[in-house]
C-alpha atoms as a PDB file:
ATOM      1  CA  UNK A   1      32.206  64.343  46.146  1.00  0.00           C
ATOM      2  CA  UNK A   2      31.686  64.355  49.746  1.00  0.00           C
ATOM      3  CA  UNK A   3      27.954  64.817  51.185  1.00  0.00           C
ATOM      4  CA  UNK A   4      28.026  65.593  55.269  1.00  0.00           C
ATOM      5  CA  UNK A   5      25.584  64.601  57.797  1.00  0.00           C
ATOM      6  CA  UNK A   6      23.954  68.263  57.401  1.00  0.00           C
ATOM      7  CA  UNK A   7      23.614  67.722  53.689  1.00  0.00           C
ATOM      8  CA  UNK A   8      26.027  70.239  52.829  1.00  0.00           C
ATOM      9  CA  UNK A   9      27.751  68.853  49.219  1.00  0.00           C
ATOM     10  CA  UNK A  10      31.896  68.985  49.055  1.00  0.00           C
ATOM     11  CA  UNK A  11      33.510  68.655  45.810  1.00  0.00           C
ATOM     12  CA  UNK A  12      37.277  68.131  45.559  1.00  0.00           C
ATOM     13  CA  UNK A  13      39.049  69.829  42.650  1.00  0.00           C
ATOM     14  CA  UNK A  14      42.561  68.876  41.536  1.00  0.00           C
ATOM     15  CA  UNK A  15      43.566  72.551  40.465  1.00  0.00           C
ATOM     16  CA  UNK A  16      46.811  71.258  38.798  1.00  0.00           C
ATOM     17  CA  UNK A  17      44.580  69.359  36.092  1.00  0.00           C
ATOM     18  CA  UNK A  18      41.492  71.636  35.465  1.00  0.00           C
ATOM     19  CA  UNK A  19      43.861  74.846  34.911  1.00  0.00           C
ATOM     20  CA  UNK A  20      44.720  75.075  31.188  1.00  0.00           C
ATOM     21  CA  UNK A  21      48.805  75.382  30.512  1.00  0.00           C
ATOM     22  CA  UNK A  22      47.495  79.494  29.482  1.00  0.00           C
ATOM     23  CA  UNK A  23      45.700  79.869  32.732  1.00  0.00           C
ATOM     24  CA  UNK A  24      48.690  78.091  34.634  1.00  0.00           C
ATOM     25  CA  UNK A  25      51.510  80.958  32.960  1.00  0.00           C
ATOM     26  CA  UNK A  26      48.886  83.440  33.925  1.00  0.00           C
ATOM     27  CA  UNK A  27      48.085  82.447  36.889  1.00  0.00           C
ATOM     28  CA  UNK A  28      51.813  81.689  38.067  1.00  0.00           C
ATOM     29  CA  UNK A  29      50.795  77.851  38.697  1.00  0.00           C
ATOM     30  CA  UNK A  30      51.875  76.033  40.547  1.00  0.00           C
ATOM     31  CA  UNK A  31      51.702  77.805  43.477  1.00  0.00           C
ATOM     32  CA  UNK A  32      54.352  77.537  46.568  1.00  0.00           C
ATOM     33  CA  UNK A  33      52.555  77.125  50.513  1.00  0.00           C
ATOM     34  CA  UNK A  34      53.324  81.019  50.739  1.00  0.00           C
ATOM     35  CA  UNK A  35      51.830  82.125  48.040  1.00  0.00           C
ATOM     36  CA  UNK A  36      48.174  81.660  49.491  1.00  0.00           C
ATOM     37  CA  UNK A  37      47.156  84.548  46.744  1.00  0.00           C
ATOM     38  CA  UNK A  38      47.609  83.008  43.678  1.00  0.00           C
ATOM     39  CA  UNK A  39      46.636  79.336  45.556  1.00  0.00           C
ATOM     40  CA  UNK A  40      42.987  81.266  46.171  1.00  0.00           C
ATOM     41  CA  UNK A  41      42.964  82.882  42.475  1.00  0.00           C
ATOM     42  CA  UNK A  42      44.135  79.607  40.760  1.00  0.00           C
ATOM     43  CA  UNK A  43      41.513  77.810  42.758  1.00  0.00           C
ATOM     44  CA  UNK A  44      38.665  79.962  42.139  1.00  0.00           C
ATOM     45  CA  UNK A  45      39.125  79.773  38.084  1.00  0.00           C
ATOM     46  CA  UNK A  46      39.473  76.081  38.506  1.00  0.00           C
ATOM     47  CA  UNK A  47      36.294  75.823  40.277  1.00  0.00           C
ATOM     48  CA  UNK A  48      34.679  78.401  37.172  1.00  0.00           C
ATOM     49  CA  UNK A  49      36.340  75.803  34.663  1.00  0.00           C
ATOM     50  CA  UNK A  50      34.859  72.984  36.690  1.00  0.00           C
ATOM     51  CA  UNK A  51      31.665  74.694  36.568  1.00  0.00           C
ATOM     52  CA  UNK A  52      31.288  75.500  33.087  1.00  0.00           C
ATOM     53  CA  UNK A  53      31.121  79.002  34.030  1.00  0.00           C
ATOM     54  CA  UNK A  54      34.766  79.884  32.040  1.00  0.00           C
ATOM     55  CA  UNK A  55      35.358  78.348  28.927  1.00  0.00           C
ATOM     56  CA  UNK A  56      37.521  80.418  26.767  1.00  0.00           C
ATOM     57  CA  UNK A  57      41.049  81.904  27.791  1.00  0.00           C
ATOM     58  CA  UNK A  58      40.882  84.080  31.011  1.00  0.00           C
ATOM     59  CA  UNK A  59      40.963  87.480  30.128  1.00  0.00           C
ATOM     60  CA  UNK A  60      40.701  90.911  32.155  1.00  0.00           C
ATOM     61  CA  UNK A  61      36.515  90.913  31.255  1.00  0.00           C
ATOM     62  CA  UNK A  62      36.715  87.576  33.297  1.00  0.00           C
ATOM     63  CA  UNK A  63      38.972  89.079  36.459  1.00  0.00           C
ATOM     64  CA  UNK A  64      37.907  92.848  36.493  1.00  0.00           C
ATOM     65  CA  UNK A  65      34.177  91.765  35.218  1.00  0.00           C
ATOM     66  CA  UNK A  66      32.420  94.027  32.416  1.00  0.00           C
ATOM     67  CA  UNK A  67      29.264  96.087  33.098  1.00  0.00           C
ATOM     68  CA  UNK A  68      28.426  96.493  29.631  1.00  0.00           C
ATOM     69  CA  UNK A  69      28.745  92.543  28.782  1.00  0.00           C
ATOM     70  CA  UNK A  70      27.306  91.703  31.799  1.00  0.00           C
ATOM     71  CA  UNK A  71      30.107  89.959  33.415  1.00  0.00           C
ATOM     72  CA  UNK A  72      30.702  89.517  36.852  1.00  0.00           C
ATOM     73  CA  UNK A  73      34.613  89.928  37.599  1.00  0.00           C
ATOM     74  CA  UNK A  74      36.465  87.169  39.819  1.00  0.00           C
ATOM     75  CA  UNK A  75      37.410  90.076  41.700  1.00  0.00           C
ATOM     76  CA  UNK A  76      33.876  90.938  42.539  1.00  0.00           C
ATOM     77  CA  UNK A  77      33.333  87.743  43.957  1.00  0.00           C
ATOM     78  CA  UNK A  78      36.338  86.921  46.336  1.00  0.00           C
ATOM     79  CA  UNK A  79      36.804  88.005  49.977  1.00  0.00           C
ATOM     80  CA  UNK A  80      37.676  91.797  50.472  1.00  0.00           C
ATOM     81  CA  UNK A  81      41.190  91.599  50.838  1.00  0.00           C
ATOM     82  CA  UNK A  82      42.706  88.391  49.660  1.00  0.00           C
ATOM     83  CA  UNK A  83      44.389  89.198  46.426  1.00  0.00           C
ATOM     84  CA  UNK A  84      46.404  92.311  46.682  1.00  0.00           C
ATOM     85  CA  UNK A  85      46.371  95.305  43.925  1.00  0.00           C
ATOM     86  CA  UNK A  86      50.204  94.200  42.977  1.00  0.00           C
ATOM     87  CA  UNK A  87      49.405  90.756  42.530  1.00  0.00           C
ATOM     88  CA  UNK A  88      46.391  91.732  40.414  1.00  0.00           C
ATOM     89  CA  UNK A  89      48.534  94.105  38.111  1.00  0.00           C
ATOM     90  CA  UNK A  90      50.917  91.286  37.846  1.00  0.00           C
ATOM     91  CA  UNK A  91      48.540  88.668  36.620  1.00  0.00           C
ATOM     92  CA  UNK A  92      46.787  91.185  34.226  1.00  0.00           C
ATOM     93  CA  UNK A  93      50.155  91.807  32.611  1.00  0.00           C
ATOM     94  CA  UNK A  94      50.227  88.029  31.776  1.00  0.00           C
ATOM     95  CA  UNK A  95      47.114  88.504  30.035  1.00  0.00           C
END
């Protein structure tokens, strides 16, 4: 953990060791320096693993979210634009 002079807290995650092996075959882990969208995905479920906030196996409730559980998808809380509709479909088939 790094604190900076503004107070702002930074906490380093080693992706490669929170991801379990099912989130990794999901996930397409590990990543190559192209493939920035599954590098983003990958590191936002690590962070949710980190967190506490996912515990179980990812599953589409997790990524699409679920109005009627009350979940809030991964896709509803990444940047507009970063994870394309193919990749998406592709990862969802791994589910």
């Amino acid at each position: 953990m790094y604190t900076a002079p503004d107070g702002t807290v930074w906490t380093q995650y080693d992706i490669g060791k929170i991801l379990t092996d099912h989130d990794k075959m999901v996930l397409g882990w590990p990543v190559s320096p192209n493939q920035t969208e599954r590098g983003m995905m990958a590191g936002m479920v690590a962070m949710d693993r980190a967190d506490g906030t996912l515990t179980g196996a990812i599953s589409s409730d997790y990524i699409l979210g679920s109005k009627a559980k009350g979940i809030i998808g991964l896709i509803e809380r990444w940047p507009a634009g970063v994870v394309s509709g193919a990749h998406l479909s592709e990862v969802l088939s791994q589910l």
